[in-house]
Protein backbone atom coordinates (compact mmCIF):
# COMPACT_ATOMS: atom_id res chain seq x y z
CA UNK A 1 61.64 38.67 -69.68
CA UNK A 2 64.19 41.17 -68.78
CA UNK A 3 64.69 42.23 -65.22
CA UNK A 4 63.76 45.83 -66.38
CA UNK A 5 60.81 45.14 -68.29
CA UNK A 6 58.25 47.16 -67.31
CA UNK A 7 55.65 46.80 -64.84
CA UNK A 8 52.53 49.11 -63.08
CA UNK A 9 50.59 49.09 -60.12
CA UNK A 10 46.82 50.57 -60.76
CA UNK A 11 44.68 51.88 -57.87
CA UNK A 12 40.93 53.11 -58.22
CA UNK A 13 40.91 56.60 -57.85
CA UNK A 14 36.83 57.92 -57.38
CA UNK A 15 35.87 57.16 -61.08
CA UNK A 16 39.24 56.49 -62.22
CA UNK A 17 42.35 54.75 -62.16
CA UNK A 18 45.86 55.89 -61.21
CA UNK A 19 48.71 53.88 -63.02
CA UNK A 20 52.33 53.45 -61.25
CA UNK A 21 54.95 52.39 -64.27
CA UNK A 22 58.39 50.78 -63.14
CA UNK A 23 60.99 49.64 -65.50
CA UNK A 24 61.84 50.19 -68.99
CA UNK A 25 59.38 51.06 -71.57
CA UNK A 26 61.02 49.14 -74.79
CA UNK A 27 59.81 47.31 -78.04
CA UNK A 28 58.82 44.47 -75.55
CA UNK A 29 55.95 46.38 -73.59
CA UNK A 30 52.69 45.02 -73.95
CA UNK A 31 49.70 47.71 -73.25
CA UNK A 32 47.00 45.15 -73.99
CA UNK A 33 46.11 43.68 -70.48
CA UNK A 34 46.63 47.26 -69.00
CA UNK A 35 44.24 48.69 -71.56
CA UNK A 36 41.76 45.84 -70.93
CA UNK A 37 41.24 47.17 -67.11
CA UNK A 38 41.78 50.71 -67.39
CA UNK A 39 38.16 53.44 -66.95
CA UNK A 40 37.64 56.43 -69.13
CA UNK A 41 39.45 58.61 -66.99
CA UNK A 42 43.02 57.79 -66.05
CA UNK A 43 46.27 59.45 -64.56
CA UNK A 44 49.71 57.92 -65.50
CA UNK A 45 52.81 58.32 -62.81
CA UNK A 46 55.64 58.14 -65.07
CA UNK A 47 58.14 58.58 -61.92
CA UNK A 48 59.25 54.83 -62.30
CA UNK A 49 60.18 55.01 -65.63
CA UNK A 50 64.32 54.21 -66.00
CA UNK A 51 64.77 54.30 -69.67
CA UNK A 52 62.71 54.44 -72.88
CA UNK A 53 63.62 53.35 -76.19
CA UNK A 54 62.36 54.94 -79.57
CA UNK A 55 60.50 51.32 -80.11
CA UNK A 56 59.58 51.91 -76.33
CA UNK A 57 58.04 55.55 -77.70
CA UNK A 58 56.37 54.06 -80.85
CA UNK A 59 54.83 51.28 -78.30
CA UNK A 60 53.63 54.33 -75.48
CA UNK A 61 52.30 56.34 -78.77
CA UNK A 62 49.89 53.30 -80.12
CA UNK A 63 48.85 52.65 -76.57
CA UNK A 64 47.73 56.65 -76.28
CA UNK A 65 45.90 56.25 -79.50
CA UNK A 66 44.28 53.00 -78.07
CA UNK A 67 43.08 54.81 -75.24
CA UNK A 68 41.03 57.65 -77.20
CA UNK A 69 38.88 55.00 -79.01
C-alpha cells in the first residue's frame, strides 16, 4: 500500500456519521468497508484530501452512487 493511500476517521454525529478522508483518492481506494458502516445520513470532510486521480474520481463517483441505493 502506498504511504498516501487513503484513509478516514468516522465519528457518530446524532443520527449520523461524519467522515475525515486523508491521503490520496486513486484507482486503489476501496469504498466497500466504509460503505458497510456508514448511516443514511452522512457528512464527508474532504479537507485531508492531497491529490485525486481521474481513476480516483471514477472510484469517489461509484461510491456516491453506492450510497443512494
Amino acid at each position: 500500500m502506498s504511504a498516501h493511500a487513503i484513509s478516514w476517521r468516522v465519528e457518530a454525529r446524532g443520527t449520523g456519521a461524519w467522515v475525515a478522508f486523508s491521503g490520496e483518492l486513486t484507482e486503489t481506494t476501496h469504498f466497500a468497508p466504509l460503505l458497510a458502516q456508514l448511516p443514511k445520513v452522512v457528512v464527508f470532510d474532504l479537507a485531508g484530501i492531497a491529490r485525486v486521480n481521474s481513476c480516483g474520481v471514477r472510484e469517489w463517483v461509484n461510491f456516491m452512487m453506492a450510497l443512494e441505493q
